[in-house]
Protein backbone atom coordinates (compact mmCIF):
# COMPACT_ATOMS: atom_id res chain seq x y z
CA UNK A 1 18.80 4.51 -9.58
CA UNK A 2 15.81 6.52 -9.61
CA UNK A 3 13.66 3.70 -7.98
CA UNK A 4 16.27 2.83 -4.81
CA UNK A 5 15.55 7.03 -4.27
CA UNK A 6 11.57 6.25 -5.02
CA UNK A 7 11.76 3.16 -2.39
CA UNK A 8 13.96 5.00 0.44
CA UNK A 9 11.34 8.14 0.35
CA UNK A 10 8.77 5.82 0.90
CA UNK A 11 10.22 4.29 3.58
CA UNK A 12 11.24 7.69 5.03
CA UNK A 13 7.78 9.01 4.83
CA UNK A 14 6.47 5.83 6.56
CA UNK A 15 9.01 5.71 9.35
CA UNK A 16 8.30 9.60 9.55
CA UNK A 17 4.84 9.16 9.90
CA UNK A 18 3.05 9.99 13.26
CA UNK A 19 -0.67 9.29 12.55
CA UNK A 20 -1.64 12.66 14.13
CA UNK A 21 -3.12 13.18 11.16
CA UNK A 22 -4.76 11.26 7.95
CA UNK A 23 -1.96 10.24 6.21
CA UNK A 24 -3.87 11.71 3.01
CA UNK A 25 -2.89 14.98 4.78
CA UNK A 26 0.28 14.53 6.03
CA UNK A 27 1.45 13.30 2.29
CA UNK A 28 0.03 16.75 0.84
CA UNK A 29 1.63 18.76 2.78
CA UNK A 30 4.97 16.93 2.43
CA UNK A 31 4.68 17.45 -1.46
CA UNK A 32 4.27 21.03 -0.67
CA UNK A 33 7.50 21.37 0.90
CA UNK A 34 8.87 19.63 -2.17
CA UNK A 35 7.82 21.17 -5.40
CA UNK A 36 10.32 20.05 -7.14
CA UNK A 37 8.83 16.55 -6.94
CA UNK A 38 6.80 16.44 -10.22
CA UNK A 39 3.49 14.32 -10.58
CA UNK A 40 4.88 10.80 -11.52
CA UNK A 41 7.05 11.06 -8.57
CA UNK A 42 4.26 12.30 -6.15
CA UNK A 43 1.60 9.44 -7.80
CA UNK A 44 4.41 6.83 -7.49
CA UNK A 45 5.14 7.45 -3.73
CA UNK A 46 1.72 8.06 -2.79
CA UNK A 47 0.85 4.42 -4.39
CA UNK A 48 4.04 3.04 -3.21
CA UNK A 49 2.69 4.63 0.44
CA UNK A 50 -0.84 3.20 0.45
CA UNK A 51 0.07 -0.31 -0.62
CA UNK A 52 2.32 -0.88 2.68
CA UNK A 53 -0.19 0.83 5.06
CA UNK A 54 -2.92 -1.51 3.20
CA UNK A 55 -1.38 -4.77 4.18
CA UNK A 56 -1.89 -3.28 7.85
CA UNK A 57 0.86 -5.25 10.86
CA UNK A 58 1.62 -8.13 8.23
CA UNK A 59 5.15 -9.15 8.03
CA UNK A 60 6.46 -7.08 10.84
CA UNK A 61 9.51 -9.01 10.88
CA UNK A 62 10.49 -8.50 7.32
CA UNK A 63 12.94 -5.83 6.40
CA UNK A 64 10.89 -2.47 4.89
CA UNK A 65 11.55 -3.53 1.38
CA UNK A 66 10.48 -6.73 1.53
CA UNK A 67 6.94 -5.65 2.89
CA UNK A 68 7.08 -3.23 0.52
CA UNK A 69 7.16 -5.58 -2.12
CA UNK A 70 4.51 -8.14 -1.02
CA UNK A 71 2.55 -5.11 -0.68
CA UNK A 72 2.91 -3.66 -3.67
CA UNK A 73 2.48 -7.24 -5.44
CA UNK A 74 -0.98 -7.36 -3.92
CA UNK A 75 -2.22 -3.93 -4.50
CA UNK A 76 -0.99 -3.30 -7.75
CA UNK A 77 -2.56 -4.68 -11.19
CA UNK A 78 -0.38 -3.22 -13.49
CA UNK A 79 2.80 -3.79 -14.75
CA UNK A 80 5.56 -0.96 -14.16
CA UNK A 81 9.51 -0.43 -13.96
CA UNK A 82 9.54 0.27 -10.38
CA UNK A 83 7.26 -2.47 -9.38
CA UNK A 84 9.37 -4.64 -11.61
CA UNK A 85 12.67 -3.91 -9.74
CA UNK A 86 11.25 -3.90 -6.58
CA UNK A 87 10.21 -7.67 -6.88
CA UNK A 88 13.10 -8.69 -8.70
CA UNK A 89 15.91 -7.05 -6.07
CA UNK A 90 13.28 -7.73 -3.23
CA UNK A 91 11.22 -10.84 -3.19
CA UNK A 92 10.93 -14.14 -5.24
CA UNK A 93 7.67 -12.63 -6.19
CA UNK A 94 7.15 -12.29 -10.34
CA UNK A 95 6.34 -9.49 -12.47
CA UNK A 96 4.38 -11.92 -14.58
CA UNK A 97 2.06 -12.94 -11.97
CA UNK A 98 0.67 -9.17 -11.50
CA UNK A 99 -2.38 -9.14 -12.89
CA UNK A 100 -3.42 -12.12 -11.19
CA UNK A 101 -6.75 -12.22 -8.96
CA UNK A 102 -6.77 -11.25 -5.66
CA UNK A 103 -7.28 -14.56 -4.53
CA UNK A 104 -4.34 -16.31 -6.36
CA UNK A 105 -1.68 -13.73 -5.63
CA UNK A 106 -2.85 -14.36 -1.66
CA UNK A 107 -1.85 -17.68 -1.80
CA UNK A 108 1.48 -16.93 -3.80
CA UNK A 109 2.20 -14.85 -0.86
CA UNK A 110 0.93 -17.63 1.86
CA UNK A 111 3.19 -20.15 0.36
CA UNK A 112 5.98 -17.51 0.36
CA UNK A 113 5.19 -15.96 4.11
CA UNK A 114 3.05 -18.40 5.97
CA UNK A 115 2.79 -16.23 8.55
CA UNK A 116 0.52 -13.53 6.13
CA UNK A 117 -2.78 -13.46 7.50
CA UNK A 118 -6.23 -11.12 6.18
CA UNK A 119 -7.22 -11.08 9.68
CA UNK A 120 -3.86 -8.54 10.45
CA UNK A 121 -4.79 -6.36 7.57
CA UNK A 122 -7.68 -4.61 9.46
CA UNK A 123 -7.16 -4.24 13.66
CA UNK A 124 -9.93 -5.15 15.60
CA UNK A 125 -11.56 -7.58 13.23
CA UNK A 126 -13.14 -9.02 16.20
CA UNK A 127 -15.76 -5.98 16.72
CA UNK A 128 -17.05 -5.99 12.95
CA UNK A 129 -20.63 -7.19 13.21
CA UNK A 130 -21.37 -10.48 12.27
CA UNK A 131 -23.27 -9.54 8.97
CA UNK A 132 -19.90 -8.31 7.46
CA UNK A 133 -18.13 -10.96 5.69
CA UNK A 134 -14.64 -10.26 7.70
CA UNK A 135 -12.89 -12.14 4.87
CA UNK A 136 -14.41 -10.07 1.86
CA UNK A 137 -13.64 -7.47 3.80
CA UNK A 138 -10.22 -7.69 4.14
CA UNK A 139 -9.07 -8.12 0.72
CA UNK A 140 -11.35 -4.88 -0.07
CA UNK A 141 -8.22 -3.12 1.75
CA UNK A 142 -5.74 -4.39 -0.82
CA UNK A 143 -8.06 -3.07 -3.90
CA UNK A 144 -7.28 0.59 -4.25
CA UNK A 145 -11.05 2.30 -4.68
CA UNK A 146 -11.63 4.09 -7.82
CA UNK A 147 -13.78 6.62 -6.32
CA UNK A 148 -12.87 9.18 -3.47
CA UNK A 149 -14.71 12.49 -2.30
CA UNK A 150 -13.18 15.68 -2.16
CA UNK A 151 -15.31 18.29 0.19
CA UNK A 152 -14.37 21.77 -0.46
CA UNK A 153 -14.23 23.74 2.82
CA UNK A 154 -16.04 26.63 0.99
CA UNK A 155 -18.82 24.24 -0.31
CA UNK A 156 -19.11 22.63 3.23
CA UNK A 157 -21.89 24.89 4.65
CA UNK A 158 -24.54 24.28 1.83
């Protein structure tokens, strides 16, 4: 019960989602007009979030939760009750093969969806400079980075 409401906020926030802004905003100030969301619920959807924008205009023709699915197989590396329901009601795709490499769980998916392709993950791939490895690249966007920078807007004229 509590992950079909998890799953259809996602998809809500997606579908709701302009890209006026970075999306890092527009989530934060959606979780401000819902305090009562607590901070599994907030980490959950923001992960949920990231992991379908990070597959980028793959699988356009599957249905929401199906993308959400293949994109949550490929992002995550942990086992979790969510991500377990979501592949079982969703896709053929297997809890068990989760912690997988990037590399195998790619071709589980390619077998699945031939039509998956890196090259749709990132728009524009075309005007990277030749020095970047386009392919390394790509599956960088389905690794969530363990670092980020927070600028405080009081620090920002030091």
């Amino acid at each position: 019960m509590h992950q079909n409401i998890l799953f259809d906020r996602v998809k809500s926030l997606i579908e709701s989602y302009d890209f006026s802004k970075p999306f890092s905003l527009y989530l934060k100030d959606l979780f401000k007009l819902n305090p009562k969301m607590g901070a599994r619920d907030r980490r959950e959807t923001r992960d949920y979030c990231y992991h379908f924008l990070r597959i980028g205009s793959n699988l356009k023709e599957e249905k929401f939760h199906v993308k959400l699915a293949v994109a949550s197989f490929l992002c995550s590396s942990v086992k979790s009750q969510s991500l377990e329901i979501l592949l079982s009601e969703h896709s053929t795709l297997s809890i068990d093969q989760i912690e997988f490499g990037t590399d195998r769980k790619l071709e589980i998916v390619k077998e699945i969806f031939s039509d998956f392709a890196l090259e749709k993950i990132f728009p524009d791939i075309e005007l990277l400079s030749n020095e970047i490895d386009t392919e390394l690249f790509c599956k960088s966007f389905l690794i969530q980075p363990r670092v980020w920078i927070r600028i405080r807007k009081s620090l920002l004229n030091l």
